[in-house]
C-alpha atoms as a PDB file:
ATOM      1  CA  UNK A   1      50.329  34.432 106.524  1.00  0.00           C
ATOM      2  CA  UNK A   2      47.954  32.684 104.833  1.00  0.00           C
ATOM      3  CA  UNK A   3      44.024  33.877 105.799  1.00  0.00           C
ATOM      4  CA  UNK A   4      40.965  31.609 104.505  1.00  0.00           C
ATOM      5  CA  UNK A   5      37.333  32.486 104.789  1.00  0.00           C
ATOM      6  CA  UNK A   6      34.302  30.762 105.255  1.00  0.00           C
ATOM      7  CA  UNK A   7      30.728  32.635 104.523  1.00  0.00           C
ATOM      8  CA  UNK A   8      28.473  30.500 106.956  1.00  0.00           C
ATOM      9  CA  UNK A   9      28.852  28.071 109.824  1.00  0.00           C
ATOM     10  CA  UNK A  10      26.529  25.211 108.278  1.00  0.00           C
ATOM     11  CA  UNK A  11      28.892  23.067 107.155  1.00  0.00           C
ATOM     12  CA  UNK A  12      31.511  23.634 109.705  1.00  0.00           C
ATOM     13  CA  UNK A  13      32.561  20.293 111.792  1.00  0.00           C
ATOM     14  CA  UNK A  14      34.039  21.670 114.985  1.00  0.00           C
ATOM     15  CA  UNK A  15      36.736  18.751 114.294  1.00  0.00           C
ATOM     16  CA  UNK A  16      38.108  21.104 111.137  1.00  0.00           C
ATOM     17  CA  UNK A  17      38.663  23.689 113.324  1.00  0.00           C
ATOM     18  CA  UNK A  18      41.105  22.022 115.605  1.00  0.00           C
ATOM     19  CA  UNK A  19      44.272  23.870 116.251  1.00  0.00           C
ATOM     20  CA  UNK A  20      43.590  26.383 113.865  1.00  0.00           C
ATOM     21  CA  UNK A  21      43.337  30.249 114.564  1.00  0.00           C
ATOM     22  CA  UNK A  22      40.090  31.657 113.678  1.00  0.00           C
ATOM     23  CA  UNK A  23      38.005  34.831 114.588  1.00  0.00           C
ATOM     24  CA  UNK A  24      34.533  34.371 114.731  1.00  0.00           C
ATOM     25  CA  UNK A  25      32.266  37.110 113.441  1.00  0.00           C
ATOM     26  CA  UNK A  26      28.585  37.947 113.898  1.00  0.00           C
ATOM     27  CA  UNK A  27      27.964  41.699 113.236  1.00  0.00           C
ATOM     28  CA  UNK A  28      24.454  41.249 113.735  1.00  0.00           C
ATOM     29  CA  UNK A  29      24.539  40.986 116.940  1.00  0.00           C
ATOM     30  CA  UNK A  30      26.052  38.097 118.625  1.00  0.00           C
ATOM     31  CA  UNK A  31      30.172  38.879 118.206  1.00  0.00           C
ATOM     32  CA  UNK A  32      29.227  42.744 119.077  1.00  0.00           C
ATOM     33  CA  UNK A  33      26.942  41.840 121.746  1.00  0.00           C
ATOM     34  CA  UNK A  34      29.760  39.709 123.981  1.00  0.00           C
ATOM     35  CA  UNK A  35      32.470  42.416 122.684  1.00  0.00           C
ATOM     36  CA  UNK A  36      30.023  44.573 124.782  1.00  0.00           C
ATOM     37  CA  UNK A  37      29.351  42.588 127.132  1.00  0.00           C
ATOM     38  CA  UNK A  38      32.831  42.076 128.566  1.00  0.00           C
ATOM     39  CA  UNK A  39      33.508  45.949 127.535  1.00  0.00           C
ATOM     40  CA  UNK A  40      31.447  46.357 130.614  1.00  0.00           C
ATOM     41  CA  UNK A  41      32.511  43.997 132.812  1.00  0.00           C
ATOM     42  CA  UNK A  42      31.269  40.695 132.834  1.00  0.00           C
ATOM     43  CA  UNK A  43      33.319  37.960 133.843  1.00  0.00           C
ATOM     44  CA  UNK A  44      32.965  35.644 131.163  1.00  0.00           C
ATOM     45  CA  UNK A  45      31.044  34.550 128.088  1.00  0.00           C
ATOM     46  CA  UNK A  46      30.202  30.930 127.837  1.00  0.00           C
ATOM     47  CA  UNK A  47      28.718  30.215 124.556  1.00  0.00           C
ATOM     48  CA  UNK A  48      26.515  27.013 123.876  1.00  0.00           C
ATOM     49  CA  UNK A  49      24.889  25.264 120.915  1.00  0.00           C
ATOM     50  CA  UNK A  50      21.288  25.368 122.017  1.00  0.00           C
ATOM     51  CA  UNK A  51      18.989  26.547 124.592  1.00  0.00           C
ATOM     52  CA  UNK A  52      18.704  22.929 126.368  1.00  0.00           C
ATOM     53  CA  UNK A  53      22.832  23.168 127.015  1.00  0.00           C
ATOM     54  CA  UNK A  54      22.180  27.025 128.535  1.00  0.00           C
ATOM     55  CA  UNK A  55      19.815  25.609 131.109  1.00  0.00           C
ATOM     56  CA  UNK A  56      21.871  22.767 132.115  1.00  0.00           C
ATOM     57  CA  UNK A  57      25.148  24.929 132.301  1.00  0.00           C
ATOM     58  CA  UNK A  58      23.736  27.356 134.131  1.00  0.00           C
ATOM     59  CA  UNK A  59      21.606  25.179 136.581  1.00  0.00           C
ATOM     60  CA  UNK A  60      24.786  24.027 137.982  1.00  0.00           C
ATOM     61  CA  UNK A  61      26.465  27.591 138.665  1.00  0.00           C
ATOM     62  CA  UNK A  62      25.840  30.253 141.134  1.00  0.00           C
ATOM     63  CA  UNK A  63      22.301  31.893 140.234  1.00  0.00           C
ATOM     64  CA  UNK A  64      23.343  35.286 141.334  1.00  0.00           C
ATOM     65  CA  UNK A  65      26.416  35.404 139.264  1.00  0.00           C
ATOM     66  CA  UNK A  66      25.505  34.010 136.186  1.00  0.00           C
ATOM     67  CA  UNK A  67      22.785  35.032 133.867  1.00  0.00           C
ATOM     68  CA  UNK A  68      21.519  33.704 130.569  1.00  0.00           C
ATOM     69  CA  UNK A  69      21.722  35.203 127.643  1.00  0.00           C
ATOM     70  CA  UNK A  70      20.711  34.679 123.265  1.00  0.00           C
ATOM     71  CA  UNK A  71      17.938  34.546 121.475  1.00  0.00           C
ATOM     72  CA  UNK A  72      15.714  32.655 119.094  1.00  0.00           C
ATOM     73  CA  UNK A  73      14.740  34.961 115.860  1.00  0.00           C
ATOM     74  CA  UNK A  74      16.375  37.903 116.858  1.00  0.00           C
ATOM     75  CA  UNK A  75      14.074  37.775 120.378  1.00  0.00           C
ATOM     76  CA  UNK A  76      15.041  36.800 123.971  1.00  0.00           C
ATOM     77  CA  UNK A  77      14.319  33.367 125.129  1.00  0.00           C
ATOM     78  CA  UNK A  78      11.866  32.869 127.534  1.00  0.00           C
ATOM     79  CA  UNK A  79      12.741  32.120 131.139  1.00  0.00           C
ATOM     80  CA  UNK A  80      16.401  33.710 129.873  1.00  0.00           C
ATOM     81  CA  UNK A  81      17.729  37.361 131.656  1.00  0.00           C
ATOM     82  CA  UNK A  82      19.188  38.789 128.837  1.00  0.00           C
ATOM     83  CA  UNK A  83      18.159  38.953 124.785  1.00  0.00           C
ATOM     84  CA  UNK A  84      20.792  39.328 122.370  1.00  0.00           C
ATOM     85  CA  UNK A  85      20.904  43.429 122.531  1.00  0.00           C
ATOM     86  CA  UNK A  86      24.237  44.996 123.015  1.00  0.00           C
ATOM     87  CA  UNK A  87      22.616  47.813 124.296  1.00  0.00           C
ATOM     88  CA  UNK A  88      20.713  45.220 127.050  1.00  0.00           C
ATOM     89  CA  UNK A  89      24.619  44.491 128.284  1.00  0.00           C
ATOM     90  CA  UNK A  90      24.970  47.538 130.381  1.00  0.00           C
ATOM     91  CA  UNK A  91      27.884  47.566 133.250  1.00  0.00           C
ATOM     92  CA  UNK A  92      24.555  47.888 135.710  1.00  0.00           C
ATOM     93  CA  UNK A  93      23.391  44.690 134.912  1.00  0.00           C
ATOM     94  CA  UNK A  94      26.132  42.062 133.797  1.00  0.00           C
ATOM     95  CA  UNK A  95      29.451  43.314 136.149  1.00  0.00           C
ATOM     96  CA  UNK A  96      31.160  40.461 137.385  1.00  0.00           C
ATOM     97  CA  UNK A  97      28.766  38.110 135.806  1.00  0.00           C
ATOM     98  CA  UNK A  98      29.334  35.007 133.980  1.00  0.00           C
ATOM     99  CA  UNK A  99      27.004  34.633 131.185  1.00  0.00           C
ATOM    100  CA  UNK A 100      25.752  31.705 129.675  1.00  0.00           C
ATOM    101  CA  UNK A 101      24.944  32.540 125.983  1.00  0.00           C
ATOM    102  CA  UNK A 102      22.803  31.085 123.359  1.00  0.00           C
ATOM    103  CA  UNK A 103      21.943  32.097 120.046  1.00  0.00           C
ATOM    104  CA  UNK A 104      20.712  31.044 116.166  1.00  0.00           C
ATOM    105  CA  UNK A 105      24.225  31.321 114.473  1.00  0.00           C
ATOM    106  CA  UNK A 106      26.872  33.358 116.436  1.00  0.00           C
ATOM    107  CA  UNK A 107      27.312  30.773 119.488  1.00  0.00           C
ATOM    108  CA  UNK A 108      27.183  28.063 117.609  1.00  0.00           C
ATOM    109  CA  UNK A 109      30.137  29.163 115.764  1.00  0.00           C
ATOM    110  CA  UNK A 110      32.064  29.598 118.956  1.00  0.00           C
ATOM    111  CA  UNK A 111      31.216  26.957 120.234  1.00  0.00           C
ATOM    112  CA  UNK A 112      32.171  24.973 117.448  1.00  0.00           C
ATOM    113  CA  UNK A 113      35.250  26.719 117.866  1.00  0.00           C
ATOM    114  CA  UNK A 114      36.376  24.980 120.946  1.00  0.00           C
ATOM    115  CA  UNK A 115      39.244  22.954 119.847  1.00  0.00           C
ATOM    116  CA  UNK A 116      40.681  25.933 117.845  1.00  0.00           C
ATOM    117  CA  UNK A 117      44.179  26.923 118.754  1.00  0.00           C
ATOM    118  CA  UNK A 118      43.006  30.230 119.281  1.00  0.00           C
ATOM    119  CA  UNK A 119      39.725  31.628 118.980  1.00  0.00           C
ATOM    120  CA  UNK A 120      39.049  35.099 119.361  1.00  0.00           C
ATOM    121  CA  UNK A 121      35.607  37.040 118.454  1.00  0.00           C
ATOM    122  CA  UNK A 122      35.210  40.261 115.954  1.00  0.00           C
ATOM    123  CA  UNK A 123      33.211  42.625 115.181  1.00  0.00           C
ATOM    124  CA  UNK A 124      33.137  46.517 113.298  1.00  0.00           C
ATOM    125  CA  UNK A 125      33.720  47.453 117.032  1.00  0.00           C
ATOM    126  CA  UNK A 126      36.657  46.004 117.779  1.00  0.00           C
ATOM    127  CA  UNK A 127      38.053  45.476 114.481  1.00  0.00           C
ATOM    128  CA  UNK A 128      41.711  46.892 114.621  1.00  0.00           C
ATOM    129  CA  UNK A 129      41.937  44.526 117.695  1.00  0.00           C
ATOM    130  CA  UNK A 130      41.322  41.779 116.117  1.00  0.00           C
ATOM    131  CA  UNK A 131      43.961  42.717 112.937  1.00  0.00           C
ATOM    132  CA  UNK A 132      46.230  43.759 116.180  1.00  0.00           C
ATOM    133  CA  UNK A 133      45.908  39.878 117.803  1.00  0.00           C
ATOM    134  CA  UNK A 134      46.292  38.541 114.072  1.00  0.00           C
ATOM    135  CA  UNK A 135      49.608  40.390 113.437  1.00  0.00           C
ATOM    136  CA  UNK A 136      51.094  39.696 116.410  1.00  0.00           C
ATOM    137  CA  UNK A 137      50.429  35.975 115.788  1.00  0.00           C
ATOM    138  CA  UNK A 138      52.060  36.145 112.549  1.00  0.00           C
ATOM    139  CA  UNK A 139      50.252  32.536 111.655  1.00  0.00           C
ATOM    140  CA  UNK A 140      47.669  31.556 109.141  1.00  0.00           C
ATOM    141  CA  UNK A 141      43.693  32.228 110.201  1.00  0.00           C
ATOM    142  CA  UNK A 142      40.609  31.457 109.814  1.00  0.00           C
ATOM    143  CA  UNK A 143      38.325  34.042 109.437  1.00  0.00           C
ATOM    144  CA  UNK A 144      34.490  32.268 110.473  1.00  0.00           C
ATOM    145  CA  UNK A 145      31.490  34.324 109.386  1.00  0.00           C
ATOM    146  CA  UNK A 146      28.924  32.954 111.637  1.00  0.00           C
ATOM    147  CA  UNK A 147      26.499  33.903 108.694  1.00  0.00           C
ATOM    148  CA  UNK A 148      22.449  33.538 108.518  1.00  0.00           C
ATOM    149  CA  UNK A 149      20.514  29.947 109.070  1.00  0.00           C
ATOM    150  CA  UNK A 150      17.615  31.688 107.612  1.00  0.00           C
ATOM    151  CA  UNK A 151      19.010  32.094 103.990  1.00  0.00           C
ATOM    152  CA  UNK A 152      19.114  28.770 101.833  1.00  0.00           C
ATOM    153  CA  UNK A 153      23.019  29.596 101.708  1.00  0.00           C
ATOM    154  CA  UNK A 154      23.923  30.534 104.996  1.00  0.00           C
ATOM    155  CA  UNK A 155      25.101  33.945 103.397  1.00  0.00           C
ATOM    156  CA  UNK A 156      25.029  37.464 105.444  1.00  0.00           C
ATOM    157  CA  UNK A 157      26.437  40.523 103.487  1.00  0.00           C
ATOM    158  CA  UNK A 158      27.387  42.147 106.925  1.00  0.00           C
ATOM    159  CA  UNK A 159      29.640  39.084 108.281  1.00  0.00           C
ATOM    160  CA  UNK A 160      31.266  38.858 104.721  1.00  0.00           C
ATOM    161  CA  UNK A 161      32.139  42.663 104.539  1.00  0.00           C
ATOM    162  CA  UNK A 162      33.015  42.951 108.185  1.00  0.00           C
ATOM    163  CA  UNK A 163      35.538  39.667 107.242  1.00  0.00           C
ATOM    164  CA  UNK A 164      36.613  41.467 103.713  1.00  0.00           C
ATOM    165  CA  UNK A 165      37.911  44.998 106.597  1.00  0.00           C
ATOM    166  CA  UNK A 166      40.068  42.058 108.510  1.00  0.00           C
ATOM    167  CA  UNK A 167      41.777  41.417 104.766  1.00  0.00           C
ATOM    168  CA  UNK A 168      42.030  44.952 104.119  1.00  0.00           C
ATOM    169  CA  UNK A 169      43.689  46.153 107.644  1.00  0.00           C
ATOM    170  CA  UNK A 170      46.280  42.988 107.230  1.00  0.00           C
ATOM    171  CA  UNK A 171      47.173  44.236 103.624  1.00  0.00           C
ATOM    172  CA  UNK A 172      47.650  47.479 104.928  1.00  0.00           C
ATOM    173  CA  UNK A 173      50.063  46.527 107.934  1.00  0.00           C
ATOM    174  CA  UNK A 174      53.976  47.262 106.956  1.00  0.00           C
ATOM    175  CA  UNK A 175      55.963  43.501 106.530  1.00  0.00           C
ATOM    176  CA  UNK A 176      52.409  41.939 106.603  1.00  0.00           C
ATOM    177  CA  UNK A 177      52.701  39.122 103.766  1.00  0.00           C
ATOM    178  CA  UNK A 178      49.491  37.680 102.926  1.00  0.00           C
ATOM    179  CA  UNK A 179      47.973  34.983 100.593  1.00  0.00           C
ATOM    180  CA  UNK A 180      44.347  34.478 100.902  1.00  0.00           C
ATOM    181  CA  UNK A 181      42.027  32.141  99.941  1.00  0.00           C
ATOM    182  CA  UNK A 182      39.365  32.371  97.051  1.00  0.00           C
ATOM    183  CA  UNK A 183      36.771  33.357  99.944  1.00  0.00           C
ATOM    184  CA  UNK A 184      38.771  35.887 101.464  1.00  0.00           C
ATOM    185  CA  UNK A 185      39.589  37.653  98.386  1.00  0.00           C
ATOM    186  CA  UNK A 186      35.600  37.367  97.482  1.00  0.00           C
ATOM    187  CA  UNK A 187      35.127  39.192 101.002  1.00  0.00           C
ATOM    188  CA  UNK A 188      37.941  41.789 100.329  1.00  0.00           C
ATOM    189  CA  UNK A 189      35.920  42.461  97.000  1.00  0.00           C
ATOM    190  CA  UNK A 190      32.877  42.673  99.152  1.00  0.00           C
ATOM    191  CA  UNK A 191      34.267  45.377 101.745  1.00  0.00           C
ATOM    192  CA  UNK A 192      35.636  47.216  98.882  1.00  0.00           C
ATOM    193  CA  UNK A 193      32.183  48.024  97.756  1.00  0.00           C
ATOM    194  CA  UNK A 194      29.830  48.568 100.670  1.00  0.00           C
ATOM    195  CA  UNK A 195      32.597  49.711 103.015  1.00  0.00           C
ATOM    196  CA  UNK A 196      32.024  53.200 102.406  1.00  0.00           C
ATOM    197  CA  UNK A 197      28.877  52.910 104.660  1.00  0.00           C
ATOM    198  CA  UNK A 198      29.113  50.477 107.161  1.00  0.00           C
ATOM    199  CA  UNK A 199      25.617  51.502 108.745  1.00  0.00           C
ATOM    200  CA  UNK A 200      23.900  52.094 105.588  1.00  0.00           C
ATOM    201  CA  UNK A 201      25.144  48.689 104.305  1.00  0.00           C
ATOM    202  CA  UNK A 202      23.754  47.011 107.949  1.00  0.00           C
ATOM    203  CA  UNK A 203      20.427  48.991 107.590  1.00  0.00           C
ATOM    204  CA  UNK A 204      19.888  47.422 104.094  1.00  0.00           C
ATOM    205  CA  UNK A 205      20.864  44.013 104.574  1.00  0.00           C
ATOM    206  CA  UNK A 206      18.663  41.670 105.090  1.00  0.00           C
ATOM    207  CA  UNK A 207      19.079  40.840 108.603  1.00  0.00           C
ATOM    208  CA  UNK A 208      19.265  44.659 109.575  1.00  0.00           C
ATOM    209  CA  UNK A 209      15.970  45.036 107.439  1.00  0.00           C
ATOM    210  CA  UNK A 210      14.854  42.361 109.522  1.00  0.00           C
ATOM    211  CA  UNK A 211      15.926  43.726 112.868  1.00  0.00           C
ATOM    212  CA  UNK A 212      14.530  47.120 112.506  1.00  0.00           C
ATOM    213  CA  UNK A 213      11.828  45.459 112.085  1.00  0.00           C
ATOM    214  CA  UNK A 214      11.008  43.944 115.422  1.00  0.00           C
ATOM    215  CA  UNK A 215      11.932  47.145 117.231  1.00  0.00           C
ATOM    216  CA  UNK A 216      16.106  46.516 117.492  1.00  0.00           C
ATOM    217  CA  UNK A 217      17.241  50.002 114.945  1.00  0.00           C
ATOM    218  CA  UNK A 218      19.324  51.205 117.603  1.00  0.00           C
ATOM    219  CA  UNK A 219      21.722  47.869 117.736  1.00  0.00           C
ATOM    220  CA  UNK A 220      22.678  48.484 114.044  1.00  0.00           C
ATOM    221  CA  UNK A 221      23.663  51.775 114.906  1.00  0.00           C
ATOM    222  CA  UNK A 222      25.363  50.513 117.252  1.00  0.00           C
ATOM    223  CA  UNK A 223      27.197  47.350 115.594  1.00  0.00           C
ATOM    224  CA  UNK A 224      28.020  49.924 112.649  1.00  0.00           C
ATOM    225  CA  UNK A 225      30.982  52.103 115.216  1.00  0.00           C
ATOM    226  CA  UNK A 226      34.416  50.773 113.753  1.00  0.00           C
ATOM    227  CA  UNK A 227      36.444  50.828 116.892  1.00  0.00           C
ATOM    228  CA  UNK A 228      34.414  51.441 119.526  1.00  0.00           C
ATOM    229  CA  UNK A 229      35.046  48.952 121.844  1.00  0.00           C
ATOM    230  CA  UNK A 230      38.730  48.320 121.490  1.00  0.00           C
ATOM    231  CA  UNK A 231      38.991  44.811 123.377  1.00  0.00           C
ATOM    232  CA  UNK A 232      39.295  41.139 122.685  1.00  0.00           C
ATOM    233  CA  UNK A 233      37.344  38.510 123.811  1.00  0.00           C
ATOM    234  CA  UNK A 234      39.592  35.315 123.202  1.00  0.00           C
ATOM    235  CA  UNK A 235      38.346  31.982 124.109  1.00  0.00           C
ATOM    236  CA  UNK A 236      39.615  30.431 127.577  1.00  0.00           C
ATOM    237  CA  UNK A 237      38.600  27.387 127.955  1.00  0.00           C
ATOM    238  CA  UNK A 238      35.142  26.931 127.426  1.00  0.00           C
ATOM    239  CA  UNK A 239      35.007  30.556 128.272  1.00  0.00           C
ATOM    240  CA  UNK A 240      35.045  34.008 126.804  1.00  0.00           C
ATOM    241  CA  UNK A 241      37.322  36.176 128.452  1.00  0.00           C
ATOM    242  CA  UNK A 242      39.164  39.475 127.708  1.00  0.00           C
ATOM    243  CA  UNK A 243      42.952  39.123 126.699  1.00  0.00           C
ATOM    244  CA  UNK A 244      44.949  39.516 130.187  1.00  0.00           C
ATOM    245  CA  UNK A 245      46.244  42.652 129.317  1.00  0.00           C
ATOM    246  CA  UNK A 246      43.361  44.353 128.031  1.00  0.00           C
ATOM    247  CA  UNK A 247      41.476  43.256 131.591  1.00  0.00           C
ATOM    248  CA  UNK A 248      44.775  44.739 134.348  1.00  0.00           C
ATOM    249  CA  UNK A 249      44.683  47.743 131.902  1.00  0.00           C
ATOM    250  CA  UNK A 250      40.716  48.116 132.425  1.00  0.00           C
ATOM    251  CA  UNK A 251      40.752  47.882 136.538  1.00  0.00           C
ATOM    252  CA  UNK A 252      41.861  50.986 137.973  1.00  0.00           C
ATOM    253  CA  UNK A 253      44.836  50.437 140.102  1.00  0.00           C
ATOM    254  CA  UNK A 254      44.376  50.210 143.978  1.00  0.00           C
ATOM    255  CA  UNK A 255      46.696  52.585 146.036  1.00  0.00           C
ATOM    256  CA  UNK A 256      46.865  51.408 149.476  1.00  0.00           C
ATOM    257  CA  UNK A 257      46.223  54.414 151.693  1.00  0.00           C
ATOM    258  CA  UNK A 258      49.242  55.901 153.568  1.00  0.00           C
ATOM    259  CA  UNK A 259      48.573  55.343 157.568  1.00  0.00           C
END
């Protein structure tokens, strides 16, 4: 299996990613956000490119079944329902919603992921599901790091180390053959030194500085459990969904009562 890497979305042409396999990963917070999100029961995801698509997508649904959701520098939009908090996706407020989500670099990865093969979404929290979906796959991937618009280079340490765990859980997997790319081997290198400490390696990057800044310390905490949410949002359509399995396994079963 070969596995390539790329540290930002800038450069990306959604055209490159055509039939291709990829996993799409924004620690901080948009790829733990709809993990959560769908965790607690929405319906869907739909991820957009910018704020103007959100508003016409969602003008045309059902208003009391879908919500809109992102940000703009780490804030909620105005006239949106939801920010970009995973901790603002409880089960009270999104259940059986369809969301139509917006943010600075995680969306538009996902959405420029539309013509992929497959396209699922990681995170720290659901990061043995995501090695899990790869394995089973048994084909090459592409492991998108949604990265930072902010920095001159598109670079974020978390994405890049969160990638570098994917490599590391593959190379750990009995019959797994891998050969990766100069980038993934650069994020493997990465993970090997500031894995120790996922949440002290959030905290001190420079988008966690930045977070904890304008009141969101909580959501790195959060982003930071390794397993927490063990499911997989795969791309349906232009939709997020859960795998099928993972969603029959999270409804109860219905008995019919005995007359």
């Amino acid at each position: 299996m070969k596995i390539d890497l790329t540290f930002s979305v800038n450069n990306i042409d959604e055209l490159q990613l055509r039939d291709k396999n990829v996993v799409v990963i924004d620690v901080l917070r948009a790829s733990t956000t709809v993990i959560a999100a769908l965790h607690n029961g929405a319906r869907e995801i739909i991820p957009v490119s910018n704020i103007e698509s959100a508003v016409k997508i969602s003008g045309s649904l059902f208003g009391d079944v879908t919500l809109r959701g992102g940000e703009r520098g780490g804030k909620m939009i105005q006239g949106f329902n939801l920010g970009n908090s995973p901790l603002e996706y409880t089960e009270a407020s999104i259940k059986g919603k369809s969301i139509i989500y917006s943010t600075t670099n995680g969306s538009i990865a996902m959405w420029k992921s539309r013509f992929a093969r497959n396209m699922v979404v990681g995170a720290f929290v659901n990061l043995s599901k995501v090695t899990e979906f790869l394995s089973k796959t048994n084909e090459d991937a592409l492991v998108m790091c949604a990265g930072d618009s902010s920095e001159p280079n598109g670079f974020s340490l978390e994405d890049a180390v969160c990638g570098g765990m994917v490599v590391q859980q593959l190379s750990q997997m009995k019959n797994m053959e891998l050969e990766l790319s100069d980038s993934a081997r650069a994020a493997h290198t990465l993970y090997k030194s500031f894995g120790r400490s996922i949440q002290k390696m959030l905290k001190d990057s420079a988008h966690g500085k930045y977070l904890a800044g304008i009141g969101y310390k909580e959501d790195i905490q959060y982003s930071a459990q390794v397993d927490s949410l063990p499911v997989l949002p795969i791309l349906s359509g232009s939709a997020l969904k859960l795998k099928k399995d993972e969603k029959r396994a999270a409804e109860p079963e219905i008995t019919p009562a005995v007359k």
